[in-house]
Protein backbone atom coordinates (compact mmCIF):
# COMPACT_ATOMS: atom_id res chain seq x y z
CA UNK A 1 -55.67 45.87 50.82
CA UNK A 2 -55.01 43.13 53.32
CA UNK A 3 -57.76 41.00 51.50
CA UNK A 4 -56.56 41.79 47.89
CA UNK A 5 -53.31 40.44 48.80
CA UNK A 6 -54.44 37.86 50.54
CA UNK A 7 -56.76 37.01 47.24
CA UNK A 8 -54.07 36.76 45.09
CA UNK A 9 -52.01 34.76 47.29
CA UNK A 10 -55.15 32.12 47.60
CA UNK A 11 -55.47 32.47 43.39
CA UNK A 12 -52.03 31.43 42.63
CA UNK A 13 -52.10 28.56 45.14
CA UNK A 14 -55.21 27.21 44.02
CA UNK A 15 -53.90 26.89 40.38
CA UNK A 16 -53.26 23.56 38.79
CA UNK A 17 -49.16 23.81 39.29
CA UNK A 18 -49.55 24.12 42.90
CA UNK A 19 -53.01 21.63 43.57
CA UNK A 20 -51.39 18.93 41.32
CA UNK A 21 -48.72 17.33 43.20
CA UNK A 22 -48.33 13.85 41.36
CA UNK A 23 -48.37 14.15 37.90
CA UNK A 24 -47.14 11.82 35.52
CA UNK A 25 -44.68 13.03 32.86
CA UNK A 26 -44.18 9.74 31.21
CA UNK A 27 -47.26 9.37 29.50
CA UNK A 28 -47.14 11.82 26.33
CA UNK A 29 -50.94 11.98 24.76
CA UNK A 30 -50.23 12.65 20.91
CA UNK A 31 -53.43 12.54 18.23
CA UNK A 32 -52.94 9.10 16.46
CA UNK A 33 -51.82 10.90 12.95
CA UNK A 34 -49.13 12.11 14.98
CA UNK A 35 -48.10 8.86 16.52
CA UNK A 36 -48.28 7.59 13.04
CA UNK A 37 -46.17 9.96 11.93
CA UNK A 38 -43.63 9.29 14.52
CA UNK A 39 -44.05 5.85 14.48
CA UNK A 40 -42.71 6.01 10.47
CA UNK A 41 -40.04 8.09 11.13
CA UNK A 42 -38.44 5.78 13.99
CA UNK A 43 -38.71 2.91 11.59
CA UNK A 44 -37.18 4.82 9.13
CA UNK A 45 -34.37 5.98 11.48
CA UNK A 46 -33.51 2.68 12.87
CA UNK A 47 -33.33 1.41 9.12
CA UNK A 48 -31.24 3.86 8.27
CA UNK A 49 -28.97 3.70 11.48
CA UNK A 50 -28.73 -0.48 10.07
CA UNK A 51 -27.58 0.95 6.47
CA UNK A 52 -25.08 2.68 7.80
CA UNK A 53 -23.74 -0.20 10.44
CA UNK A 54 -23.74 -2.03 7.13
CA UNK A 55 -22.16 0.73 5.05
CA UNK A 56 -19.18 0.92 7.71
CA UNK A 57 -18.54 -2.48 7.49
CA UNK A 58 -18.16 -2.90 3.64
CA UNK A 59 -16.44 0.25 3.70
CA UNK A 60 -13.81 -1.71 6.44
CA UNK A 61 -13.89 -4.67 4.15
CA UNK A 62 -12.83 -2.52 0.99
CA UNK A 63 -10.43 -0.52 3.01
CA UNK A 64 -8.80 -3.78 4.06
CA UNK A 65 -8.91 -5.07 0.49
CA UNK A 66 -7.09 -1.71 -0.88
CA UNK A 67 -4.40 -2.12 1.89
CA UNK A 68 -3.92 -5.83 0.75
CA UNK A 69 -3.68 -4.63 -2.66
CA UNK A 70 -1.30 -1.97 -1.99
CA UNK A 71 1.37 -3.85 -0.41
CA UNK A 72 0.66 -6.81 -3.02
CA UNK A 73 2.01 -4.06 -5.37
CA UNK A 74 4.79 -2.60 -3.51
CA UNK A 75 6.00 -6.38 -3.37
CA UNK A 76 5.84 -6.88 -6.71
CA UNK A 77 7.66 -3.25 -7.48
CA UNK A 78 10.21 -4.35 -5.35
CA UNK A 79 10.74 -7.57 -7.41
CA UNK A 80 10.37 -5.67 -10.83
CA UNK A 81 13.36 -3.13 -9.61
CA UNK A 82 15.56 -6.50 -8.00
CA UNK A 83 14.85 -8.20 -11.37
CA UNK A 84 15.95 -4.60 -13.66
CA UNK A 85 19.39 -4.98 -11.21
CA UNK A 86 19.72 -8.41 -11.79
CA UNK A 87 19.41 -8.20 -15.55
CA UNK A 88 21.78 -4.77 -14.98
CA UNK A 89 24.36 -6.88 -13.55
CA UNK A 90 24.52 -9.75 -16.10
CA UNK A 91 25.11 -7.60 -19.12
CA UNK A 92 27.48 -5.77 -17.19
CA UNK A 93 29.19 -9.55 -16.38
CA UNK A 94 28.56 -10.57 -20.16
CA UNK A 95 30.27 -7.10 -21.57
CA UNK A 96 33.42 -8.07 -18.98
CA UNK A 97 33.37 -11.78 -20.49
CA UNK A 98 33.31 -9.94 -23.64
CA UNK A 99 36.10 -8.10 -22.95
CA UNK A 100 38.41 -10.40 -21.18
CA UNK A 101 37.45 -12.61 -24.07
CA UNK A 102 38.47 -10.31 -26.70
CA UNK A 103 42.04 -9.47 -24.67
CA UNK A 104 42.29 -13.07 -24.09
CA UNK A 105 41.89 -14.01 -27.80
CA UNK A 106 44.40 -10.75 -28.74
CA UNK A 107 46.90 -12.45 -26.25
CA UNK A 108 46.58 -15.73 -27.52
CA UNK A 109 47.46 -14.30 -31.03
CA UNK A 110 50.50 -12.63 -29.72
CA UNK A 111 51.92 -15.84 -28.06
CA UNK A 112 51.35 -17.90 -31.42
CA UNK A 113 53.13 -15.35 -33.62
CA UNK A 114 56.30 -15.14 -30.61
CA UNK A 115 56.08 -19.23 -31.32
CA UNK A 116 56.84 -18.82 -34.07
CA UNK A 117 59.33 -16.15 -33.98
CA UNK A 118 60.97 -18.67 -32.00
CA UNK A 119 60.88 -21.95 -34.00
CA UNK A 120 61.53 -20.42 -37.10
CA UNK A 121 65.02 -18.21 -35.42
CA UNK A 122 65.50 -21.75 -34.21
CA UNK A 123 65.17 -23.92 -37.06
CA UNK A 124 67.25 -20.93 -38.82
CA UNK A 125 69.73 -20.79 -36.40
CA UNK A 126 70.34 -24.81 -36.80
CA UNK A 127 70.55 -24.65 -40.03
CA UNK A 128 73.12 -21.87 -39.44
CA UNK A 129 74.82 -24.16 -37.54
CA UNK A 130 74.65 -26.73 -39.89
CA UNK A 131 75.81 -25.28 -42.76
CA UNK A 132 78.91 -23.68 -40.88
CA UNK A 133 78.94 -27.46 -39.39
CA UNK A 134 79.29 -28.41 -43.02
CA UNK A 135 82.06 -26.31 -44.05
């Protein structure tokens, strides 16, 4: 029993984990289709990972463009409603022209015909005058 175990203990040292003490993991041994293989596909990834670089940057570009666009248009809202309140304001100015116009030409009317009221109760009352003068 003593030499069974002492078999076994001799086996599992001799194997190739134990005996091999500096093995290189570094070196990967692929068949060349393989390498080929893998060869194409880190080409393809690091063209890819390029598209992309490139994608983010237009997509930066465009993003910047739509921002510079946006507030372009706010702008020019902003002038459309300060133009619609201008424009408010000066037919609200020309209706109050309008009507002080209007009362002013109503006024004027009214002072001509108290005129003359008053020259002709003058001109009647001298003529009053003069006839009693006369008699």
């Amino acid at each position: 029993m003593k030499k069974f175990l002492l078999l076994i203990v001799l086996t599992l040292v001799s194997l190739p984990s134990f005996s091999q003490t500096a093995t290189d993991t570094s070196l990967v041994i692929l068949p060349e289709q393989i390498a080929r293989e893998v060869i194409k596909e880190l080409l393809l990834g690091d063209s890819y990972k390029k598209e992309l670089d490139a994608t983010n940057i237009k997509l930066d570009l465009i993003n910047k463009k739509v921002a510079v666009k946006d507030s372009i248009i706010l702008s020019l809202e902003s002038k459309i409603e300060n133009l619609l309140n201008a424009e408010s304001n000066r037919r609200q100015q020309i209706e109050t022209f309008d009507k002080m116009t209007n009362q002013l030409e109503t006024d004027l009317k009214k002072e001509k015909l108290i005129k003359r009221i008053y020259q002709f109760s003058t001109t009647a009352i001298l003529a009053g005058a003069v006839v009693l003068g006369l008699l």
